[in-house]
Protein backbone atom coordinates (compact mmCIF):
# COMPACT_ATOMS: atom_id res chain seq x y z
CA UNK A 1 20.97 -11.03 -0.09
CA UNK A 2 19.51 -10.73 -3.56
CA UNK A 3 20.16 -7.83 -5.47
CA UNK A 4 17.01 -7.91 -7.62
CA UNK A 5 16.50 -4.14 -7.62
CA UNK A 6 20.41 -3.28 -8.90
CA UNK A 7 19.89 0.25 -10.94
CA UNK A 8 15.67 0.31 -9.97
CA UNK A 9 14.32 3.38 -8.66
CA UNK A 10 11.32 2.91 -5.92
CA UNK A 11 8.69 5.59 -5.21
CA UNK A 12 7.07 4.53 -2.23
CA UNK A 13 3.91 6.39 -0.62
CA UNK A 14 3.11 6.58 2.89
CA UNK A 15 6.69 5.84 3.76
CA UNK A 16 6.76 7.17 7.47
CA UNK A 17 4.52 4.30 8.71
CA UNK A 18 5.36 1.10 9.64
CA UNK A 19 4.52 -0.52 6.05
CA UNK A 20 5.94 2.04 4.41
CA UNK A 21 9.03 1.79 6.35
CA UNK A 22 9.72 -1.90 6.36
CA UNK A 23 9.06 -1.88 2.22
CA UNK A 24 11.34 1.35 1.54
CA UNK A 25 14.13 -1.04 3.78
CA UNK A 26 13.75 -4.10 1.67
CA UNK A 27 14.01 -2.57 -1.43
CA UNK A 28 17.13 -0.69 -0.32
CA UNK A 29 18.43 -3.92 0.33
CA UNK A 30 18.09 -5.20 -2.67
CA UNK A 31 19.50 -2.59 -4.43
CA UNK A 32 17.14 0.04 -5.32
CA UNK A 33 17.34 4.10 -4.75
CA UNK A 34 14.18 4.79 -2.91
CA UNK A 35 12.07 7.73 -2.90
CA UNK A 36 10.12 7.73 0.48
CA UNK A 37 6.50 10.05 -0.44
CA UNK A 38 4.78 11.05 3.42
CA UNK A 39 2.54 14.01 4.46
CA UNK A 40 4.87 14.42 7.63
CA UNK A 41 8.15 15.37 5.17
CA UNK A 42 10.08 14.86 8.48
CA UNK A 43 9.02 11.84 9.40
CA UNK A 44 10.01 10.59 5.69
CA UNK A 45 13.52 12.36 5.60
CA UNK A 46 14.11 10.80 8.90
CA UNK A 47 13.35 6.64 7.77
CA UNK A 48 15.56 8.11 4.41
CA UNK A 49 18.47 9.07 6.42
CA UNK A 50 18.56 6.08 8.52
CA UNK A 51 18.15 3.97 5.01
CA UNK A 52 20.58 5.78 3.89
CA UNK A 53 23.07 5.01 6.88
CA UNK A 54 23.22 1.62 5.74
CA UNK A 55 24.88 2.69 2.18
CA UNK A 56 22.03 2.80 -0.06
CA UNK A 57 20.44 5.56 -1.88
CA UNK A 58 17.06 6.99 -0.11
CA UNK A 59 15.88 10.46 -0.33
CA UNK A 60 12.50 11.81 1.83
CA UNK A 61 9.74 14.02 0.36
CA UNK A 62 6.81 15.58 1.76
CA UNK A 63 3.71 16.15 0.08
CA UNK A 64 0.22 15.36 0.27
CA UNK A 65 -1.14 12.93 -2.24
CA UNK A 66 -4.47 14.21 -3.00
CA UNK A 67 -3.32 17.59 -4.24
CA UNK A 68 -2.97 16.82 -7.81
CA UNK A 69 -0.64 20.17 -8.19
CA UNK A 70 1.22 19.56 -5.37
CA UNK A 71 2.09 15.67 -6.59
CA UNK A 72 2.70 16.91 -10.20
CA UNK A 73 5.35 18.88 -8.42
CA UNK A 74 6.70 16.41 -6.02
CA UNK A 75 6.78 13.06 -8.86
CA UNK A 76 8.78 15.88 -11.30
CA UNK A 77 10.87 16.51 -8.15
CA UNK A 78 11.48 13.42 -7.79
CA UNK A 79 12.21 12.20 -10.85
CA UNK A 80 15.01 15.11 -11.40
CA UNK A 81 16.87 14.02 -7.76
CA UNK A 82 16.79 9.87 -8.37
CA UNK A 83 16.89 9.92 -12.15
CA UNK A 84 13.36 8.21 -12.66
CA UNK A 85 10.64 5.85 -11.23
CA UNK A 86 10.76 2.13 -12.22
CA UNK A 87 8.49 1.02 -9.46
CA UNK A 88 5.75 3.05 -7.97
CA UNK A 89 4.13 1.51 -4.82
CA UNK A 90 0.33 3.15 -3.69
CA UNK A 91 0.97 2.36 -0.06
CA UNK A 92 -0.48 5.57 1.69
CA UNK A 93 -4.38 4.61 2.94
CA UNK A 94 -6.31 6.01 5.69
CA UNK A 95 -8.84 4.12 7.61
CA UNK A 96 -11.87 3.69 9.12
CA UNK A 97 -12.21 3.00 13.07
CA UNK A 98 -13.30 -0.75 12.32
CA UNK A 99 -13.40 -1.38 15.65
CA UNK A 100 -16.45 0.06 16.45
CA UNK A 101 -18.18 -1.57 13.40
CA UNK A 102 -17.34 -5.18 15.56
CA UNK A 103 -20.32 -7.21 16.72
CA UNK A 104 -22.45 -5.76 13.46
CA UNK A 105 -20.40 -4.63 11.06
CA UNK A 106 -18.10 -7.31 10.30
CA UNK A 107 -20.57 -10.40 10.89
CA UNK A 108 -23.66 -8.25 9.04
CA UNK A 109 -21.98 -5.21 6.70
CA UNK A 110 -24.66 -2.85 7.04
CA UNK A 111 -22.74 0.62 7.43
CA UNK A 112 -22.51 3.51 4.99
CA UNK A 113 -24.85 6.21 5.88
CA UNK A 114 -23.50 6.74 9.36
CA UNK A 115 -20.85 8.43 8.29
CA UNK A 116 -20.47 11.91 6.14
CA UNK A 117 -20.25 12.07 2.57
CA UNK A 118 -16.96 14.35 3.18
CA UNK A 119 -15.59 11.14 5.07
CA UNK A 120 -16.52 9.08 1.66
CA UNK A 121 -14.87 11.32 -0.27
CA UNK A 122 -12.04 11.33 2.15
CA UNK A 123 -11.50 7.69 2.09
CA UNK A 124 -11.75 7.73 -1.43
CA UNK A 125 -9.76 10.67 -2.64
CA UNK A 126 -6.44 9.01 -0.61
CA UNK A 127 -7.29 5.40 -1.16
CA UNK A 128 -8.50 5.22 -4.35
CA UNK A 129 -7.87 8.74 -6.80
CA UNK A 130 -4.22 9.43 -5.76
CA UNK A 131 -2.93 6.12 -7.10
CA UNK A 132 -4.94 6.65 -9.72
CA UNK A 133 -3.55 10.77 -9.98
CA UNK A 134 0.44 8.97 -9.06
CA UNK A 135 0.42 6.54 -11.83
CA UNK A 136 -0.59 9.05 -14.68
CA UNK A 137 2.70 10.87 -13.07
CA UNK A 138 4.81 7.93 -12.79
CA UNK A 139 3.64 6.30 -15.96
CA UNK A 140 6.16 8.70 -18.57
CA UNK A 141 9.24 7.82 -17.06
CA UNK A 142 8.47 4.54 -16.58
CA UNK A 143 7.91 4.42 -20.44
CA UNK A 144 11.08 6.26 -20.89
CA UNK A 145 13.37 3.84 -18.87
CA UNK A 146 11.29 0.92 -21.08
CA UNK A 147 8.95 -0.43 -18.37
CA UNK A 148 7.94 -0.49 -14.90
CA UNK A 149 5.49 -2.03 -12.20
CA UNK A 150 2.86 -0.26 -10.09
CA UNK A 151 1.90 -2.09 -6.77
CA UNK A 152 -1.93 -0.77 -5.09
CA UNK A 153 -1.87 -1.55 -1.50
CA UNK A 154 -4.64 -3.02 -0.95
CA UNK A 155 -6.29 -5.07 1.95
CA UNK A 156 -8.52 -8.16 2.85
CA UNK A 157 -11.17 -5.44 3.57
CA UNK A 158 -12.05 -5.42 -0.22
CA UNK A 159 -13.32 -8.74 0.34
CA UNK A 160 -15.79 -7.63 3.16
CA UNK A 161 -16.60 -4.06 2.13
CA UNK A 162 -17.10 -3.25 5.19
CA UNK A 163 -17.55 0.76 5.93
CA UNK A 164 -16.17 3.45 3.23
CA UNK A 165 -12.51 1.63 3.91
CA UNK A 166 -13.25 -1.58 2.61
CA UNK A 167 -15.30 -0.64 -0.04
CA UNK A 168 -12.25 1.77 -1.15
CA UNK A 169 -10.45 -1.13 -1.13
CA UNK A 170 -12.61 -3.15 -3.47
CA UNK A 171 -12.43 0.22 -5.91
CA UNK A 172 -8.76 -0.30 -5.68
CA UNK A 173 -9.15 -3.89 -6.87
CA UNK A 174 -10.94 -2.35 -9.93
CA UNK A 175 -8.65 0.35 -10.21
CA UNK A 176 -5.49 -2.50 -10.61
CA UNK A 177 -6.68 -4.16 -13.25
CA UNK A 178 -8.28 -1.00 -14.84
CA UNK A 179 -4.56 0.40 -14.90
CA UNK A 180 -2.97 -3.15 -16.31
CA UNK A 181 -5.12 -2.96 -19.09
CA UNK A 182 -4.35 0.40 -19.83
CA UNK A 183 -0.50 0.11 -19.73
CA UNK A 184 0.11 -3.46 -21.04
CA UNK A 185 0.96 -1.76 -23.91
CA UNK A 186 3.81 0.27 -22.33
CA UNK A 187 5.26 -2.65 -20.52
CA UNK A 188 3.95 -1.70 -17.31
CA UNK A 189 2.29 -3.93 -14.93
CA UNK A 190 0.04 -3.11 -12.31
CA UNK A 191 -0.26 -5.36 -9.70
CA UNK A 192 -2.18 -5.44 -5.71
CA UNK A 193 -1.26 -7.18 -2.28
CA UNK A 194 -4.09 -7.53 0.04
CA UNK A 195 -3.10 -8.42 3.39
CA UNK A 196 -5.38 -9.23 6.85
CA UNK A 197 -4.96 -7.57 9.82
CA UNK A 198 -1.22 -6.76 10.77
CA UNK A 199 0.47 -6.75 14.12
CA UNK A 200 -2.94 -7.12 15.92
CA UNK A 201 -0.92 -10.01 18.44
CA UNK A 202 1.67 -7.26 19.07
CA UNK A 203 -0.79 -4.54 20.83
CA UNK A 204 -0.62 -3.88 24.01
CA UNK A 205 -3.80 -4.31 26.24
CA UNK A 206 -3.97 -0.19 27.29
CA UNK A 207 -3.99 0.10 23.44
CA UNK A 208 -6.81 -2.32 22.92
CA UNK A 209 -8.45 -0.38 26.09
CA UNK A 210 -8.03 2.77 23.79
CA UNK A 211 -9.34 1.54 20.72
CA UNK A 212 -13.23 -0.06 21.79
CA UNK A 213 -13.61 -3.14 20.00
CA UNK A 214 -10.48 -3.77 18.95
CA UNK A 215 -9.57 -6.84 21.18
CA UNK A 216 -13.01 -8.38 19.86
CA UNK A 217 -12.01 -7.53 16.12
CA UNK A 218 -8.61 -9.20 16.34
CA UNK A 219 -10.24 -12.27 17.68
CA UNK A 220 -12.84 -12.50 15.08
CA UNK A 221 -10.06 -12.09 12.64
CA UNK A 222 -7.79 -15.20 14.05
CA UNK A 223 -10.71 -17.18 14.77
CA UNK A 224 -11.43 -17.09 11.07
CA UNK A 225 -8.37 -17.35 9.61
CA UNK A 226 -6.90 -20.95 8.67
CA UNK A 227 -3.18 -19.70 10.37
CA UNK A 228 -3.95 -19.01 13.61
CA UNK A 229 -1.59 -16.37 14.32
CA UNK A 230 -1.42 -12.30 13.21
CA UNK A 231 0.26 -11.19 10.30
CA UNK A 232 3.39 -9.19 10.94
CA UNK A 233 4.91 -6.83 8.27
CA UNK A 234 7.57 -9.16 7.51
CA UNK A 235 5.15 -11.77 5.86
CA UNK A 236 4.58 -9.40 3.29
CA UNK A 237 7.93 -8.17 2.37
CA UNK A 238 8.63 -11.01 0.18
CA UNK A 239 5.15 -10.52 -2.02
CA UNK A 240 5.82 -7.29 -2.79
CA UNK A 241 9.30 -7.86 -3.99
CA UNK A 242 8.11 -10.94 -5.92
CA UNK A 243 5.92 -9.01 -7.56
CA UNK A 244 7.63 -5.85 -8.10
CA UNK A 245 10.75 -7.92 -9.17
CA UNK A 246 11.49 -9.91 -12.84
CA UNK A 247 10.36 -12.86 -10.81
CA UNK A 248 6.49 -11.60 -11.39
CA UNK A 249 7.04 -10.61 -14.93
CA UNK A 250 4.00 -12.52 -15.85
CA UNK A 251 1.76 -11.51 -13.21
CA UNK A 252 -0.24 -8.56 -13.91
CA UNK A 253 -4.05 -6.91 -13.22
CA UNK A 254 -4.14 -9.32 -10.03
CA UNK A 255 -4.38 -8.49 -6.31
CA UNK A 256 -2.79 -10.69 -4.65
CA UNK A 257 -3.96 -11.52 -0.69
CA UNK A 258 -1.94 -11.87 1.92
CA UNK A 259 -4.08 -13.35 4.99
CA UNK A 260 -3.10 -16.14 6.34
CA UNK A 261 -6.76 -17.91 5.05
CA UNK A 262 -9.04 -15.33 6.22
CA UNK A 263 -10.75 -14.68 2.51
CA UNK A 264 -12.21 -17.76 1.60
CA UNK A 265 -14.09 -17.68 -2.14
CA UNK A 266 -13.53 -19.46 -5.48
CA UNK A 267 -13.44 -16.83 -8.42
C-alpha cells in the first residue's frame, strides 16, 4: 500500500454514504487523518470509529453544509481537533428522482419548470454554494500548511443537464475552475471527478420496483456507454487519490469523468 497521504489531513463531506465512506477508507489507508463532515453526526462518528479500528486517525462531525454559521463552526472545529485541512473533498450532493425523467428526460432534456423554485434552490444551495461556502473555510489553513487540493464531486449529469441535478452539476464544473483560478496563487488546486451511474448492476429488482423508471434508466445508461458494465465505487477510488495526491500536481481547473464512455464530445 502506498502511503501518499503520510502527515495529510482529509475533510471529506457527505461521509456517511457509500461514496463518502469508501473515499474517507482509502485515504486512511494511505495515510491521512480524516475528518468525516455528514448531516446524520451518528452515522459519520460511526464510519470514523470503524476507520479508526483499523489504526488510522478519523474523527466524525455533524453539521449541515448549507448553514454558513454552522460550517464556519464545524471547519474551525475541525481544524483545532486534526491540526488542519490539506485536502477538502465536496462530496455531499442531493438528487433529483431521475428516474421518472426516463423515456423524455434523458433522450429530450426538457424539464425545469415542473419542479419548485425552493427545490432549485435546494439542489443548488447543497450542490453548488456549500463547496463554494467550504472552500473559503478550508482555503486559510490550507495556505498556512503551504498548499492544498480541493476535489468537487461532480457527475456525468453535467454533461446532460438534465433536471435541477444535472444542471447543478454543470455549475459545479464552472465553479472548479472558477476556484483554480482564484487560488493558483496560493498553491491550491481545485480539481472535479465526474462519474456515470454507480452500482446500478448491484440493485435488487424490489428496489428497481420501488424506484419507477429506474430499471429503464440503468439500461439506457449501459446501452450507451462504450464499457458495458456499471460503475462500482471502487473504479473511482484511484482518480480521486491521483488527483488529490503529488501524482496530479499539474492537473488543476479540470473535471475529470469517470464513465466508462458514456460522455462522448470533443472540447
Amino acid at each position: 500500500m502506498r502511503n501518499r497521504f503520510h502527515e495529510k489531513i482529509v475533510l471529506v463531506t457527505g461521509a456517511a454514504g457509500n461514496l463518502g465512506r469508501a473515499y474517507s477508507a482509502a485515504f486512511a489507508a494511505e495515510g491521512a487523518a480524516v475528518g468525516l463532515i455528514d448531516i446524520d453526526g451518528e452515522a459519520a462518528e460511526a464510519v470514523a470509529a470503524k476507520i479508526a479500528a483499523t489504526g488510522a486517525r478519523a474523527v466524525g462531525f455533524g453539521g449541515d453544509i448549507t448553514d454558513d454559521s454552522a460550517m464556519e463552526a464545524l471547519i474551525g472545529n475541525c481544524i483545532e481537533t486534526l491540526g488542519g485541512v490539506d485536502i477538502l473533498v465536496n462530496n455531499a450532493a442531493i438528487f433529483d428522482n431521475l428516474a421518472s425523467y426516463v423515456g423524455e428526460g434523458l433522450r429530450a432534456p426538457s424539464l425545469g419548470t415542473r419542479v419548485s423554485t425552493d427545490h432549485w434552490r435546494r439542489v443548488f444551495e447543497v450542490n453548488v454554494f456549500a463547496a463554494v461556502t467550504l472552500a473559503r473555510l478550508c482555503r486559510p489553513s490550507m495556505i498556512e500548511r503551504g498548499g492544498g487540493v480541493i476535489v468537487n464531486q461532480c457527475s456525468s449529469s453535467a454533461w446532460s443537464t438534465v433536471g435541477a441535478y444535472g444542471v447543478s452539476k454543470l455549475a459545479q464544473r464552472g465553479v472548479t475552475l472558477c476556484l483554480a483560478q482564484e487560488l493558483a496563487a496560493d498553491n491550491i488546486r481545485v480539481v472535479g471527478i465526474a462519474p456515470g451511474l454507480i452500482g446500478a448492476s448491484q440493485m435488487t429488482e424490489e428496489l428497481m420496483a420501488q424506484k419507477p423508471g429506474y430499471k429503464e434508466m440503468s439500461h439506457f445508461v449501459l446501452d450507451n456507454q462504450l464499457i458495458k458494465r456499471f460503475a462500482n465505487v471502487e473504479d473511482l477510488l484511484p482518480m480521486v487519490l491521483l488527483l488529490s495526491s503529488d501524482d496530479g500536481s499539474f492537473i488543476t481547473g479540470q473535471t475529470i469523468l469517470v464513465d466508462g464512455g458514456f460522455v462522448k464530445n470533443i472540447g
